[in-house]
PDB file of N, CA and C in Angstrom:
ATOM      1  N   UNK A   1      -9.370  -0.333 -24.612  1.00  0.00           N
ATOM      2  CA  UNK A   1      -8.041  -0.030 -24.081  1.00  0.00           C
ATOM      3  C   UNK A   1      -7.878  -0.751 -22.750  1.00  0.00           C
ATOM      4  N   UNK A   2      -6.839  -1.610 -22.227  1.00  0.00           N
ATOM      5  CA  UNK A   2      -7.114  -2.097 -21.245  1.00  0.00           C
ATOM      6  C   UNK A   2      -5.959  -1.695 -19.983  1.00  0.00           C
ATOM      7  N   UNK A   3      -6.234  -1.845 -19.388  1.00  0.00           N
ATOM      8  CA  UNK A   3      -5.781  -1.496 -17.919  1.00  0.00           C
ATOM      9  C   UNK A   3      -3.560  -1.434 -18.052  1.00  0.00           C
ATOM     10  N   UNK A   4      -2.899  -0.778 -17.610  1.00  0.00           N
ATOM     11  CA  UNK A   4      -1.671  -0.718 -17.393  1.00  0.00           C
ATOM     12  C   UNK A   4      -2.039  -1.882 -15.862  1.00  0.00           C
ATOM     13  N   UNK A   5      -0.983  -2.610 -15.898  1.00  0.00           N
ATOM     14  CA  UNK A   5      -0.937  -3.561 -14.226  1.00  0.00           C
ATOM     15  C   UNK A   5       0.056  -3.058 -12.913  1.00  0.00           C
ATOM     16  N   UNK A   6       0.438  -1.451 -13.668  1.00  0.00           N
ATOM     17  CA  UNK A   6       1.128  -0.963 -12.275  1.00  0.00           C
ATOM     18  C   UNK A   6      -0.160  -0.233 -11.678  1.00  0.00           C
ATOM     19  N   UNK A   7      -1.326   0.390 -12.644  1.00  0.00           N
ATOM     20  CA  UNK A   7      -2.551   1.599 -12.372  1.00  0.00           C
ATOM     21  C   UNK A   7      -3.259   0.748 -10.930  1.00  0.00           C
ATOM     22  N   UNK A   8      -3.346   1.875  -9.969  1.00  0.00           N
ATOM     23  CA  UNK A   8      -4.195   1.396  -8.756  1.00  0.00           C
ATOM     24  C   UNK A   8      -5.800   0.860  -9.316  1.00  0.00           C
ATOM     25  N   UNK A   9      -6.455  -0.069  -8.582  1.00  0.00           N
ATOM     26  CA  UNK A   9      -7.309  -0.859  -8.585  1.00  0.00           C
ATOM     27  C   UNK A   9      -8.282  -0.330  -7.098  1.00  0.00           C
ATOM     28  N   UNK A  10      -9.000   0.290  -6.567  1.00  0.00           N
ATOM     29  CA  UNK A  10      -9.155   0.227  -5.176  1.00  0.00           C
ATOM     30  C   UNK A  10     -11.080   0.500  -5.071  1.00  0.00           C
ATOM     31  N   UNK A  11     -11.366  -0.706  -4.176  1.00  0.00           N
ATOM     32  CA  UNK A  11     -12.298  -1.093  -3.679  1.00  0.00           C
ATOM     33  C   UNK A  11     -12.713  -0.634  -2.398  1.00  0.00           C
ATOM     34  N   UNK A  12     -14.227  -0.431  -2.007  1.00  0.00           N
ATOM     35  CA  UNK A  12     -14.301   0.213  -0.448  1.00  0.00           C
ATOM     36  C   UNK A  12     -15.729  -0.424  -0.413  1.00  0.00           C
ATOM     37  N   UNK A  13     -15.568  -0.974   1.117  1.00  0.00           N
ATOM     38  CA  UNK A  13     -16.459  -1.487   1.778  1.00  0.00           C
ATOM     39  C   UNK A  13     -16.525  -0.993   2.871  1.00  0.00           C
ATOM     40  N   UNK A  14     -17.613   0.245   3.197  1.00  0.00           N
ATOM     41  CA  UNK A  14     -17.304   0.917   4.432  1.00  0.00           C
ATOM     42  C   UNK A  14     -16.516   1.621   4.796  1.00  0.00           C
ATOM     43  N   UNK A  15     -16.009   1.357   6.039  1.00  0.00           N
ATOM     44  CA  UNK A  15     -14.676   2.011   6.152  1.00  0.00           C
ATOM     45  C   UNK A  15     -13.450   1.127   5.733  1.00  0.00           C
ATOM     46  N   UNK A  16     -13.830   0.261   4.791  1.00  0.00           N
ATOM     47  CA  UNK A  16     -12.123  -0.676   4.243  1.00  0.00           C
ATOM     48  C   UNK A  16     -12.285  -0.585   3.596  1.00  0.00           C
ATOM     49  N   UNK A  17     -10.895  -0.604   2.631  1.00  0.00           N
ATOM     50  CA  UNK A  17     -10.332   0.093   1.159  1.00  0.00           C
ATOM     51  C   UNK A  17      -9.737  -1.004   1.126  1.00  0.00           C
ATOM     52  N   UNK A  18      -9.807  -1.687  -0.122  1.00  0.00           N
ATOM     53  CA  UNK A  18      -8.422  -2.551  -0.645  1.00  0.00           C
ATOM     54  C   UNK A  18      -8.519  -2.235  -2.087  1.00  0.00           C
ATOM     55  N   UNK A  19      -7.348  -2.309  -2.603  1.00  0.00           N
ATOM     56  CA  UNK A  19      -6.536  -2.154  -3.746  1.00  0.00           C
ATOM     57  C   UNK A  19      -5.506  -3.745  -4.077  1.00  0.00           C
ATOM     58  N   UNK A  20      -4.962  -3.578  -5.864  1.00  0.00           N
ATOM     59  CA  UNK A  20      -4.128  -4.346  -6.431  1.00  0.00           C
ATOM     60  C   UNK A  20      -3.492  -3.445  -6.917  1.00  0.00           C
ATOM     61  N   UNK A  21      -2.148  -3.673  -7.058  1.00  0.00           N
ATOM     62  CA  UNK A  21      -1.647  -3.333  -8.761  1.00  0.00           C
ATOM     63  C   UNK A  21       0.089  -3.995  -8.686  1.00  0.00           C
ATOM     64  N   UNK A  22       0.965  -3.963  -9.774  1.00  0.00           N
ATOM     65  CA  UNK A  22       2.141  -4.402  -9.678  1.00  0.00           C
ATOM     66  C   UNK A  22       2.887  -3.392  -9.773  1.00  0.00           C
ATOM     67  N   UNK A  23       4.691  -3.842  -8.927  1.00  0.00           N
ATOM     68  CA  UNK A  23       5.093  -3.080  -9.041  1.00  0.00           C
ATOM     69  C   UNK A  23       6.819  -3.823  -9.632  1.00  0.00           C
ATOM     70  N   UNK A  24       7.719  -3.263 -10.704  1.00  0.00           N
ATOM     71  CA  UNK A  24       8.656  -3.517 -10.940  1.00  0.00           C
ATOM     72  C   UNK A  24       9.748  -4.873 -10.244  1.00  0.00           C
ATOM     73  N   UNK A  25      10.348  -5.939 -10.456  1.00  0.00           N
ATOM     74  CA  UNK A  25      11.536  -6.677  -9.363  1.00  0.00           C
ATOM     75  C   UNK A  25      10.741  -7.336  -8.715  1.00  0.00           C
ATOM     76  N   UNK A  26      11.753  -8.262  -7.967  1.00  0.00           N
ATOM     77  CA  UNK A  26      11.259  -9.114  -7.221  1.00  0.00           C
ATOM     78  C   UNK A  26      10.685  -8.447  -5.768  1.00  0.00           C
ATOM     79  N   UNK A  27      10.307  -9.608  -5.012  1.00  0.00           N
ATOM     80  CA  UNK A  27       9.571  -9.417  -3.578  1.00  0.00           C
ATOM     81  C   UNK A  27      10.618  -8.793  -2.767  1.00  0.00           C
ATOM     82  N   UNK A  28      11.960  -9.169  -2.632  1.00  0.00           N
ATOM     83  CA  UNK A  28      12.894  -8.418  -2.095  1.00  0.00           C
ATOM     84  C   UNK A  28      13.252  -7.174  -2.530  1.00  0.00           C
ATOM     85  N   UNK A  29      13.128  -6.732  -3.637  1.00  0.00           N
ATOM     86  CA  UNK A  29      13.217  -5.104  -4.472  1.00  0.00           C
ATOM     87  C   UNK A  29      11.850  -4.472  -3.730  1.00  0.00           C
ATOM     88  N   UNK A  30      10.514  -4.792  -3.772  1.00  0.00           N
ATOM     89  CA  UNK A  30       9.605  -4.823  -3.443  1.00  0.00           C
ATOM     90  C   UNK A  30       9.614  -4.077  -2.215  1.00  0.00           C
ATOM     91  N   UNK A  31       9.741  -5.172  -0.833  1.00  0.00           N
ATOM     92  CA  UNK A  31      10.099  -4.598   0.286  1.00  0.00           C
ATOM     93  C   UNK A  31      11.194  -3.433   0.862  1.00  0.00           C
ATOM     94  N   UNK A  32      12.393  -3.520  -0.127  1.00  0.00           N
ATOM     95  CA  UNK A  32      13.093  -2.767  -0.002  1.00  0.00           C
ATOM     96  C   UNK A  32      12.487  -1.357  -0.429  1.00  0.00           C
ATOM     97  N   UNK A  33      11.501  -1.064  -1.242  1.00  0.00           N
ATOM     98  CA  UNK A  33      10.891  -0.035  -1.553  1.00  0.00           C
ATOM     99  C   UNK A  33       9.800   0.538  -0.344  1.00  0.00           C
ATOM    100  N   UNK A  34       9.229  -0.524  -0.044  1.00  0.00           N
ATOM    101  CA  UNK A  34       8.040  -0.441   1.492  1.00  0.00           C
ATOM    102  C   UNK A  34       8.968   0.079   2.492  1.00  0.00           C
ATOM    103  N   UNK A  35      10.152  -0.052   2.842  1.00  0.00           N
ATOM    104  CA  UNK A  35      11.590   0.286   3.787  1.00  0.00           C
ATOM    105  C   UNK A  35      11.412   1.876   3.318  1.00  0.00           C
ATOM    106  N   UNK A  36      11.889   1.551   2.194  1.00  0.00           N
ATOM    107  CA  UNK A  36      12.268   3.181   1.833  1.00  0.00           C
ATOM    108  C   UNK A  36      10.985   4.480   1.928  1.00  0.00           C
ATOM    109  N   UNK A  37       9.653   3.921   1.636  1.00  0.00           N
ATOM    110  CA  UNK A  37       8.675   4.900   1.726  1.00  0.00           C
ATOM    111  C   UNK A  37       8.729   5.017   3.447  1.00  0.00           C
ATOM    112  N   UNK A  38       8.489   3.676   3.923  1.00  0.00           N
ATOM    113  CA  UNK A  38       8.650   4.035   5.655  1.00  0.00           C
ATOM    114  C   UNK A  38       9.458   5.541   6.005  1.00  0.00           C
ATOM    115  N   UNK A  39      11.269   4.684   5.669  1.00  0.00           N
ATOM    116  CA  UNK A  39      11.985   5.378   6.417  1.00  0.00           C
ATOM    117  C   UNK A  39      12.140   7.098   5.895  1.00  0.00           C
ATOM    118  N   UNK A  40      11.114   7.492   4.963  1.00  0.00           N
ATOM    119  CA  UNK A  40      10.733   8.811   4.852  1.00  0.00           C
ATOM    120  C   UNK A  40      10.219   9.568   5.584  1.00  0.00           C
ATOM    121  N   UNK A  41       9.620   8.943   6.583  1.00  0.00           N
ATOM    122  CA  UNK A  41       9.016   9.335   7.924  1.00  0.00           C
ATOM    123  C   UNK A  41       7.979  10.494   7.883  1.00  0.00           C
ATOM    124  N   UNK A  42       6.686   9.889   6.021  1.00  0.00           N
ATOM    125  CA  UNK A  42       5.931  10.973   6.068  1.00  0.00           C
ATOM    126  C   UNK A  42       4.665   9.939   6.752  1.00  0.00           C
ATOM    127  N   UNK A  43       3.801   9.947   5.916  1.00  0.00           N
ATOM    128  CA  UNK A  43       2.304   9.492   6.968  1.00  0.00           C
ATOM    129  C   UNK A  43       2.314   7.746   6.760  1.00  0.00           C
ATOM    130  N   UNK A  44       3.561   7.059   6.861  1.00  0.00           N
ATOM    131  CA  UNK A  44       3.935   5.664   6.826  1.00  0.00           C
ATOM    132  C   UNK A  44       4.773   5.222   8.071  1.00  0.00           C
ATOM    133  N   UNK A  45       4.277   4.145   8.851  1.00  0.00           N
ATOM    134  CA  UNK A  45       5.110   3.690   9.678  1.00  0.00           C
ATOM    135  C   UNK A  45       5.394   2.155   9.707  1.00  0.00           C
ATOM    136  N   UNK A  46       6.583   1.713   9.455  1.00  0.00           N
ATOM    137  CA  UNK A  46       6.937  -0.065   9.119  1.00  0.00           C
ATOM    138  C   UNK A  46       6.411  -0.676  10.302  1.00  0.00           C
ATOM    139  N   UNK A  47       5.381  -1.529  10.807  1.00  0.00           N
ATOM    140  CA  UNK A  47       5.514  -2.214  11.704  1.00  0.00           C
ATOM    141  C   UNK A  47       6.643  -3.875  11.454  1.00  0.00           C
ATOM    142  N   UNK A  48       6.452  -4.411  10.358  1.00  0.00           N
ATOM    143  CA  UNK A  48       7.062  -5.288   9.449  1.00  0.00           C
ATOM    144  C   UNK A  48       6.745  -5.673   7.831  1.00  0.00           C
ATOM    145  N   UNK A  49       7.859  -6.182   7.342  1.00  0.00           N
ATOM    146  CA  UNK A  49       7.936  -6.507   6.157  1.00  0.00           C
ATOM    147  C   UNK A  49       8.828  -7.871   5.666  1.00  0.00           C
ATOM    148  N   UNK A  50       8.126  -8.540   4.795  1.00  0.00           N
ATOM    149  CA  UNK A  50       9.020  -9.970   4.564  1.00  0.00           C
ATOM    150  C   UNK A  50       8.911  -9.909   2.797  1.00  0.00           C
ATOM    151  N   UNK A  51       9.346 -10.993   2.399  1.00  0.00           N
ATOM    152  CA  UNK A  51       8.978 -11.399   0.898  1.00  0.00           C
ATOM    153  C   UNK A  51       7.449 -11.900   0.969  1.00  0.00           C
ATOM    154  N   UNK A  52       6.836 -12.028   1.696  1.00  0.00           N
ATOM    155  CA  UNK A  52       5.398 -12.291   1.527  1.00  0.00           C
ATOM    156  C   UNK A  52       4.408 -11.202   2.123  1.00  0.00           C
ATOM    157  N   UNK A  53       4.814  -9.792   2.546  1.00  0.00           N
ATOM    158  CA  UNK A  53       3.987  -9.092   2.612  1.00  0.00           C
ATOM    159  C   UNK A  53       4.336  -7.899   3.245  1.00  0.00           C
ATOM    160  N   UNK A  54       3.496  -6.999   3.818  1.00  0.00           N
ATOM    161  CA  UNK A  54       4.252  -5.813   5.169  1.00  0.00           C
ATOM    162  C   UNK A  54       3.240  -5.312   5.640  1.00  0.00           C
ATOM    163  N   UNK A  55       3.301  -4.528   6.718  1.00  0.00           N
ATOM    164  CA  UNK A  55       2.391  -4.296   7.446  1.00  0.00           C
ATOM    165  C   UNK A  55       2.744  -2.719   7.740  1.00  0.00           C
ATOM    166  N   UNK A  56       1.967  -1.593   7.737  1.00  0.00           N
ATOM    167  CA  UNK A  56       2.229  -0.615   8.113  1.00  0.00           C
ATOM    168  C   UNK A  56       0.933   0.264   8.683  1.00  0.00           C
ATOM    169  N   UNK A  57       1.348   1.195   9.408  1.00  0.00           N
ATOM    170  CA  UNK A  57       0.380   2.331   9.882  1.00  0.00           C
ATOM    171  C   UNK A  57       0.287   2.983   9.719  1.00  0.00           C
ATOM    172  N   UNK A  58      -0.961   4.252   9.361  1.00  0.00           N
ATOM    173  CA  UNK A  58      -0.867   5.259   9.173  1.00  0.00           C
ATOM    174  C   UNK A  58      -0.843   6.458  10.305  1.00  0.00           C
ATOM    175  N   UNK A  59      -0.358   7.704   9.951  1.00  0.00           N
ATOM    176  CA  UNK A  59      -0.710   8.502  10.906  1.00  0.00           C
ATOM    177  C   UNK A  59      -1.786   8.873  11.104  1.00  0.00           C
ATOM    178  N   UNK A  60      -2.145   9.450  12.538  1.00  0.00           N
ATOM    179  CA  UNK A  60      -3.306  10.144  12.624  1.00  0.00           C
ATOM    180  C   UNK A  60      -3.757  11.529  11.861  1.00  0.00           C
ATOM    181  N   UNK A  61      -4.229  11.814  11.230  1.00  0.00           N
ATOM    182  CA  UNK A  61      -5.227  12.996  10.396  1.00  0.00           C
ATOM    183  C   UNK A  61      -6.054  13.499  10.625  1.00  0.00           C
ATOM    184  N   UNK A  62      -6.762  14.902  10.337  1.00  0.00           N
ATOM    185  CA  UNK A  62      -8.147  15.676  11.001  1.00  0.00           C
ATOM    186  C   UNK A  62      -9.202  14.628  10.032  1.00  0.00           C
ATOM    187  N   UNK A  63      -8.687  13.662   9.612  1.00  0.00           N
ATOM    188  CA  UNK A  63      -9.994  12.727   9.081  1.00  0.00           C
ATOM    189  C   UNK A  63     -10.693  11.258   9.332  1.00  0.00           C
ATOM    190  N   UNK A  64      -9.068  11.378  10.064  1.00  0.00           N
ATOM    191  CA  UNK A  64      -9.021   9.525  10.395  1.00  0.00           C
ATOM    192  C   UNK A  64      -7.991   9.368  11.793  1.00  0.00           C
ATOM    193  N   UNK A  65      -8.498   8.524  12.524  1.00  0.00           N
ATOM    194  CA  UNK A  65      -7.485   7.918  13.594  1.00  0.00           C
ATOM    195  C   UNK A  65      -6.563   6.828  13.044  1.00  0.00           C
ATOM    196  N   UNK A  66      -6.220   7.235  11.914  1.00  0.00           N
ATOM    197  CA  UNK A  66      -4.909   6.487  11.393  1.00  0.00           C
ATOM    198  C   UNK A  66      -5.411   5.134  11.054  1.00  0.00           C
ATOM    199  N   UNK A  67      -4.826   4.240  10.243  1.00  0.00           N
ATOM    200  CA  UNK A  67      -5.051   3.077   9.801  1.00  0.00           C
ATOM    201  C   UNK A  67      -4.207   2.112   9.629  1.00  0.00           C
ATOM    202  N   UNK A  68      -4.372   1.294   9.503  1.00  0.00           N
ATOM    203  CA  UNK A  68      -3.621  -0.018   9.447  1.00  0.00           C
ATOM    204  C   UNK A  68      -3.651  -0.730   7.572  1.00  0.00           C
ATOM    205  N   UNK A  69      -2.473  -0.691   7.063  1.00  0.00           N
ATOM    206  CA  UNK A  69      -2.074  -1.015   5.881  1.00  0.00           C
ATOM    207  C   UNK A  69      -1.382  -2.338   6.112  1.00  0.00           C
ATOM    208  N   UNK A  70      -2.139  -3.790   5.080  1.00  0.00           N
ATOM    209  CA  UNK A  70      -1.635  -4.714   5.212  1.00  0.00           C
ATOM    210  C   UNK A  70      -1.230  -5.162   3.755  1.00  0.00           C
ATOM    211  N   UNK A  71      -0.071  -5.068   3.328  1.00  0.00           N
ATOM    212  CA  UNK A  71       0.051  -5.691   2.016  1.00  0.00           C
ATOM    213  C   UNK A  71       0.619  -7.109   1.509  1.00  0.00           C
ATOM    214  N   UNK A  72       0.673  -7.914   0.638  1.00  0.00           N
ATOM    215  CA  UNK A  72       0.378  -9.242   0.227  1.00  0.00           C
ATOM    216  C   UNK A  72       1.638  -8.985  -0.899  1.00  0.00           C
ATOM    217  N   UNK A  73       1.905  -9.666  -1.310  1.00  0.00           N
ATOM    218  CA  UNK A  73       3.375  -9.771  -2.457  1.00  0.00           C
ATOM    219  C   UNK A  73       3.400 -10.814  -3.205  1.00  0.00           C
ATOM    220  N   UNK A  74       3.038 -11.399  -4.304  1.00  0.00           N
ATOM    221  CA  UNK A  74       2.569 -12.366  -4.894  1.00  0.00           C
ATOM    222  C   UNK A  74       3.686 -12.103  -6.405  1.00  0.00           C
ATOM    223  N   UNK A  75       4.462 -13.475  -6.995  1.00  0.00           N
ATOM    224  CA  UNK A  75       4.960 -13.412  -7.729  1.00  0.00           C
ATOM    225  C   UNK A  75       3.861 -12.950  -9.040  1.00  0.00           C
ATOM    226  N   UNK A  76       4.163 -11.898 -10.351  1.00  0.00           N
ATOM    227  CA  UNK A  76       3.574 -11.970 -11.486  1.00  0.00           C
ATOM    228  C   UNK A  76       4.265 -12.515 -12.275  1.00  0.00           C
ATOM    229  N   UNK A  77       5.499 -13.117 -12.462  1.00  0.00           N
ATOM    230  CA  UNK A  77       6.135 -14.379 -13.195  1.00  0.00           C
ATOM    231  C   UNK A  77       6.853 -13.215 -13.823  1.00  0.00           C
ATOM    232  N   UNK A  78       6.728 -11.896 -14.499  1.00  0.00           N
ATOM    233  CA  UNK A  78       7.557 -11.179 -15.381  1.00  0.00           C
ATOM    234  C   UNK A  78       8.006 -10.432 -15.041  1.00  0.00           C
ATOM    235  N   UNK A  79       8.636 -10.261 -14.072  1.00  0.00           N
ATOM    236  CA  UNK A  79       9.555  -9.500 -13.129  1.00  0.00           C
ATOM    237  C   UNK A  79       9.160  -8.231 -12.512  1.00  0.00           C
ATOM    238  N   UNK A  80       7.772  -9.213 -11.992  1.00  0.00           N
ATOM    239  CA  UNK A  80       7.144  -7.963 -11.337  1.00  0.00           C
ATOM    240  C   UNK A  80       6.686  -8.964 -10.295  1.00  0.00           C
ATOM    241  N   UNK A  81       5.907  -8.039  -8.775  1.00  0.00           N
ATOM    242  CA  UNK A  81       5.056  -8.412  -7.679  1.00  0.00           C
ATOM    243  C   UNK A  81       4.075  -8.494  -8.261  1.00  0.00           C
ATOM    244  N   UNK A  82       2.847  -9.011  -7.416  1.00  0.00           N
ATOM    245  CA  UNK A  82       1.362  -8.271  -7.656  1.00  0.00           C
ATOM    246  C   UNK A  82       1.469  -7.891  -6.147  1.00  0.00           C
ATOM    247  N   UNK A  83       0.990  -6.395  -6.129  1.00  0.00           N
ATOM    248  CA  UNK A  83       0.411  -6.315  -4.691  1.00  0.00           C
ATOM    249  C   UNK A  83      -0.765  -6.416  -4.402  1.00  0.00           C
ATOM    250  N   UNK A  84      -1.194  -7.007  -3.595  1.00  0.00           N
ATOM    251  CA  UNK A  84      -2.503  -6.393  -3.012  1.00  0.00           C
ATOM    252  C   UNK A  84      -2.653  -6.056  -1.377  1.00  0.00           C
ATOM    253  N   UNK A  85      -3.432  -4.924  -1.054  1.00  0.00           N
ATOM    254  CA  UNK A  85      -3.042  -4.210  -0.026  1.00  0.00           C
ATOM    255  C   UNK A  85      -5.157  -4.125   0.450  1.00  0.00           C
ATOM    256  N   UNK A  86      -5.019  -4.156   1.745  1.00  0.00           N
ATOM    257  CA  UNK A  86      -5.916  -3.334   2.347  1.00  0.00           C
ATOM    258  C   UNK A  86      -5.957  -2.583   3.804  1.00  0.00           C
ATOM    259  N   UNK A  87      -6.722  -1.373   3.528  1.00  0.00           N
ATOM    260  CA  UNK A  87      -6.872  -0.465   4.734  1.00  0.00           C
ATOM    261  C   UNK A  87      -7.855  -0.691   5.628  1.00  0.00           C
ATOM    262  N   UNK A  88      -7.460  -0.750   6.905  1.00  0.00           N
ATOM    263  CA  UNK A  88      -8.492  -0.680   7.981  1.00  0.00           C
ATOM    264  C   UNK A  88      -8.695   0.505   9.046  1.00  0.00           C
ATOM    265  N   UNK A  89      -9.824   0.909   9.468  1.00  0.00           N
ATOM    266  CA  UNK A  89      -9.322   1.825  10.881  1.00  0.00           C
ATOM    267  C   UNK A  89      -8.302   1.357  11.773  1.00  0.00           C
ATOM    268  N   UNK A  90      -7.554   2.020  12.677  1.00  0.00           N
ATOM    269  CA  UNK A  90      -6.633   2.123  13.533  1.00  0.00           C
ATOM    270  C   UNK A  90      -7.989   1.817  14.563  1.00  0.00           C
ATOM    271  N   UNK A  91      -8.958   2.672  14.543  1.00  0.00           N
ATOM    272  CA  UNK A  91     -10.092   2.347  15.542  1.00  0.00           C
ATOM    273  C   UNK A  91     -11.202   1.398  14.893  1.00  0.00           C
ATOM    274  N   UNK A  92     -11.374   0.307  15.553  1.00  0.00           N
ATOM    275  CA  UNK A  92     -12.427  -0.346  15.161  1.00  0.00           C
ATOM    276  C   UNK A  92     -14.066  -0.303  15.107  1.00  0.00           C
ATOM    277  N   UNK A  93     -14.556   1.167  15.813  1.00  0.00           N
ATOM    278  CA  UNK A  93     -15.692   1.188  15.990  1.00  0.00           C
ATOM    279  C   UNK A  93     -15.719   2.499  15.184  1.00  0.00           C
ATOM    280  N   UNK A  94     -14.779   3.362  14.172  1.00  0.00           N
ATOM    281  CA  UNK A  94     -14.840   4.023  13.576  1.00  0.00           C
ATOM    282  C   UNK A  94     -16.712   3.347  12.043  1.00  0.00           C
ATOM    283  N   UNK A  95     -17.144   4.727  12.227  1.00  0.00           N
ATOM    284  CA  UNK A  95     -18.081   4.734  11.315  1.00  0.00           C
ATOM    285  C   UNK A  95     -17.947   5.183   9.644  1.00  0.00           C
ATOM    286  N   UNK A  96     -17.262   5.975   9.851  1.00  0.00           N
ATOM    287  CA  UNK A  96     -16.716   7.241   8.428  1.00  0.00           C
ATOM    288  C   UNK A  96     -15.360   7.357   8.587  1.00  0.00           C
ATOM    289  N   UNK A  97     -14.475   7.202   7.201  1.00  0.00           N
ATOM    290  CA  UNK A  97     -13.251   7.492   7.183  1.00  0.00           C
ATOM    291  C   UNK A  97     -12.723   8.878   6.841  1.00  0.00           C
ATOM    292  N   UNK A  98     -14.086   9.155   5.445  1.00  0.00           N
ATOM    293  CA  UNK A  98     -14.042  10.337   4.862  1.00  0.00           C
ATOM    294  C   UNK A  98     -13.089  10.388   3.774  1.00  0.00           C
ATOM    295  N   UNK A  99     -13.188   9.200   3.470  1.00  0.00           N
ATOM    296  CA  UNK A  99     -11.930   8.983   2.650  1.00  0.00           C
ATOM    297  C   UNK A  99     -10.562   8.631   2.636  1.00  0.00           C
ATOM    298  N   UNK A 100     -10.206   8.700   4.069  1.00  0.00           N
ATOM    299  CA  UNK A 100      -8.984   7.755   4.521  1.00  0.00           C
ATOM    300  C   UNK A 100      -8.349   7.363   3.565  1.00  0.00           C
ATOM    301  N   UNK A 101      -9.260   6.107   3.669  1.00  0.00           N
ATOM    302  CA  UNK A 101      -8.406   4.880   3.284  1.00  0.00           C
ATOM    303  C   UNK A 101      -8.187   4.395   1.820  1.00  0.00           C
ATOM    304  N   UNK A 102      -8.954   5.250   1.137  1.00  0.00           N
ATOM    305  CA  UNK A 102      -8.509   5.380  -0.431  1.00  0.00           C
ATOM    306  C   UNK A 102      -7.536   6.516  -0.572  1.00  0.00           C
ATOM    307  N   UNK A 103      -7.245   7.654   0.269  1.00  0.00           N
ATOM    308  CA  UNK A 103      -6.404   8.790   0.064  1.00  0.00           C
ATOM    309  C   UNK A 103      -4.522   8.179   0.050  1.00  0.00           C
ATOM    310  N   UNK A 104      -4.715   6.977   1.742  1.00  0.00           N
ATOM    311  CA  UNK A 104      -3.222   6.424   1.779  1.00  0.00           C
ATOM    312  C   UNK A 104      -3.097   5.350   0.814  1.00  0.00           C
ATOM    313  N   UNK A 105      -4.222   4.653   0.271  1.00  0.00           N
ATOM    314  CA  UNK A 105      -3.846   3.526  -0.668  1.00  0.00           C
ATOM    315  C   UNK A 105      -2.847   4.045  -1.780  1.00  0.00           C
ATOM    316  N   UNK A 106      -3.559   5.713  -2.374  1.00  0.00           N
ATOM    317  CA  UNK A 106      -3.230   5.932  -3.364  1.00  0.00           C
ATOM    318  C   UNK A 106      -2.108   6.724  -3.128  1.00  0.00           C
ATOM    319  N   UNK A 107      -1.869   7.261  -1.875  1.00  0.00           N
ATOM    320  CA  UNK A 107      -0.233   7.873  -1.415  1.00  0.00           C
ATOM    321  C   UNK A 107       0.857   6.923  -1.607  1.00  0.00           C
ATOM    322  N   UNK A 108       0.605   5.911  -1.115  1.00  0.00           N
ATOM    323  CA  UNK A 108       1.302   4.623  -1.034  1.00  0.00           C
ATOM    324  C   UNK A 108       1.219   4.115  -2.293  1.00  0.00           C
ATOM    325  N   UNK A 109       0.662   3.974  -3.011  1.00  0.00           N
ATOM    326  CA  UNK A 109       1.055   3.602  -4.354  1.00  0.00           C
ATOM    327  C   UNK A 109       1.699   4.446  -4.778  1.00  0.00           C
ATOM    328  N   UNK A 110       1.326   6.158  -4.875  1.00  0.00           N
ATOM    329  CA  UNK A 110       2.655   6.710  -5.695  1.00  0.00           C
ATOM    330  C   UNK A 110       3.949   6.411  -5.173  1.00  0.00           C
ATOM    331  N   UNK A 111       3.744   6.501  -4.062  1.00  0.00           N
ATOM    332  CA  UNK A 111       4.982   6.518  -2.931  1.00  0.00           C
ATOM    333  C   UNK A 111       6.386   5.114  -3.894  1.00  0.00           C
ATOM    334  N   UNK A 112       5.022   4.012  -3.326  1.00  0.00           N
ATOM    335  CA  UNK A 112       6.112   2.800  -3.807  1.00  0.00           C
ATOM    336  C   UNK A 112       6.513   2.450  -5.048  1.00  0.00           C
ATOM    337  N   UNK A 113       5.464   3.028  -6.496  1.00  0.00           N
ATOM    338  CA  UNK A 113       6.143   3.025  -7.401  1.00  0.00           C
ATOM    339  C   UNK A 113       7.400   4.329  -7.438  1.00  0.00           C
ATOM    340  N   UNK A 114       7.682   5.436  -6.579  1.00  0.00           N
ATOM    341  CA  UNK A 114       8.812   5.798  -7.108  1.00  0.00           C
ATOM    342  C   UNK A 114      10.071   5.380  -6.571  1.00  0.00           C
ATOM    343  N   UNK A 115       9.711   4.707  -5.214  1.00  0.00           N
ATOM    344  CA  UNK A 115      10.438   3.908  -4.374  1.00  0.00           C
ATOM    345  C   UNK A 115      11.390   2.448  -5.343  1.00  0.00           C
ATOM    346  N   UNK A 116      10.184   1.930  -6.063  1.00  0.00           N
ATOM    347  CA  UNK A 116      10.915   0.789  -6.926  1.00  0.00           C
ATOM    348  C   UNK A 116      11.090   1.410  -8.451  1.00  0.00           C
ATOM    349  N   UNK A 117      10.953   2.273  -8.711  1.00  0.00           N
ATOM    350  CA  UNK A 117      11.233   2.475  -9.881  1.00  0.00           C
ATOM    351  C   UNK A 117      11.395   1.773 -11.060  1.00  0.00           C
ATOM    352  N   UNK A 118      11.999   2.461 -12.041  1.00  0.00           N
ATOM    353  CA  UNK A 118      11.732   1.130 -13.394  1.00  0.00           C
ATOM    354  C   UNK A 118      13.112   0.246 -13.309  1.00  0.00           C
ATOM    355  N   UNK A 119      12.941  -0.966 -13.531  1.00  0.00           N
ATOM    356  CA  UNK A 119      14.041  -1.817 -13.728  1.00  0.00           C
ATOM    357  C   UNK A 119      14.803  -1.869 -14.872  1.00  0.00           C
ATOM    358  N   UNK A 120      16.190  -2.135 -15.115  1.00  0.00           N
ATOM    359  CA  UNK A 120      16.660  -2.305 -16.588  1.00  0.00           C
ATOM    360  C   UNK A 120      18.082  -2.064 -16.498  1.00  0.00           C
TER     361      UNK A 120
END
């Protein structure tokens, strides 16, 4: 059975998490969805966003001093993105996330697939 290409993908090295997966529309539908999870004003903050990527922060948590979300926007030719995203500490000499940074990957993925929803 093989993989759906919207299903999160997420990798951890330490305290960094990166993830893939696609999401519905073009890079501009895309971002407009990264806008919209922002301007929800739950544990997402826009620093910027273009057709080639966005950048956001997380809040601080009793687990983590917040993190830094960098995502990538890559055409999949069938009317979809590919994203790929990774998490870093907010603090750089952080040792343990405790799970951080796989908890917002995967917030943020639900987040932005309901943000872009299905196309048609």
């Amino acid at each position: 059975m093989g993989m759906n290409k919207s299903e999160l993908q997420v990798t951890r090295v330490g305290t960094r998490s990166a993830a893939t997966f696609d999401l519905p529309g073009s890079a501009e539908h895309v971002v407009d969805a990264v806008r919209t999870v922002a301007e929800r004003g739950g544990r997402f903050r826009l620093i910027n966003a273009s057709a080639d990527g966005a950048t956001l922060l997380t809040r601080v948590s009793w687990r983590a001093w917040g993190g830094v979300l960098t995502l990538g926007f890559t055409s999949a030719g069938d009317d979809s993105v590919h994203v790929t995203s990774a998490w870093v500490p907010a603090v750089s000499f952080t040792v343990i996330d405790w799970g951080q940074g796989r908890k917002d990957l995967e917030k943020l993925h639900r987040e932005l697939l309901l943000a872009a929803g299905p196309r048609g």
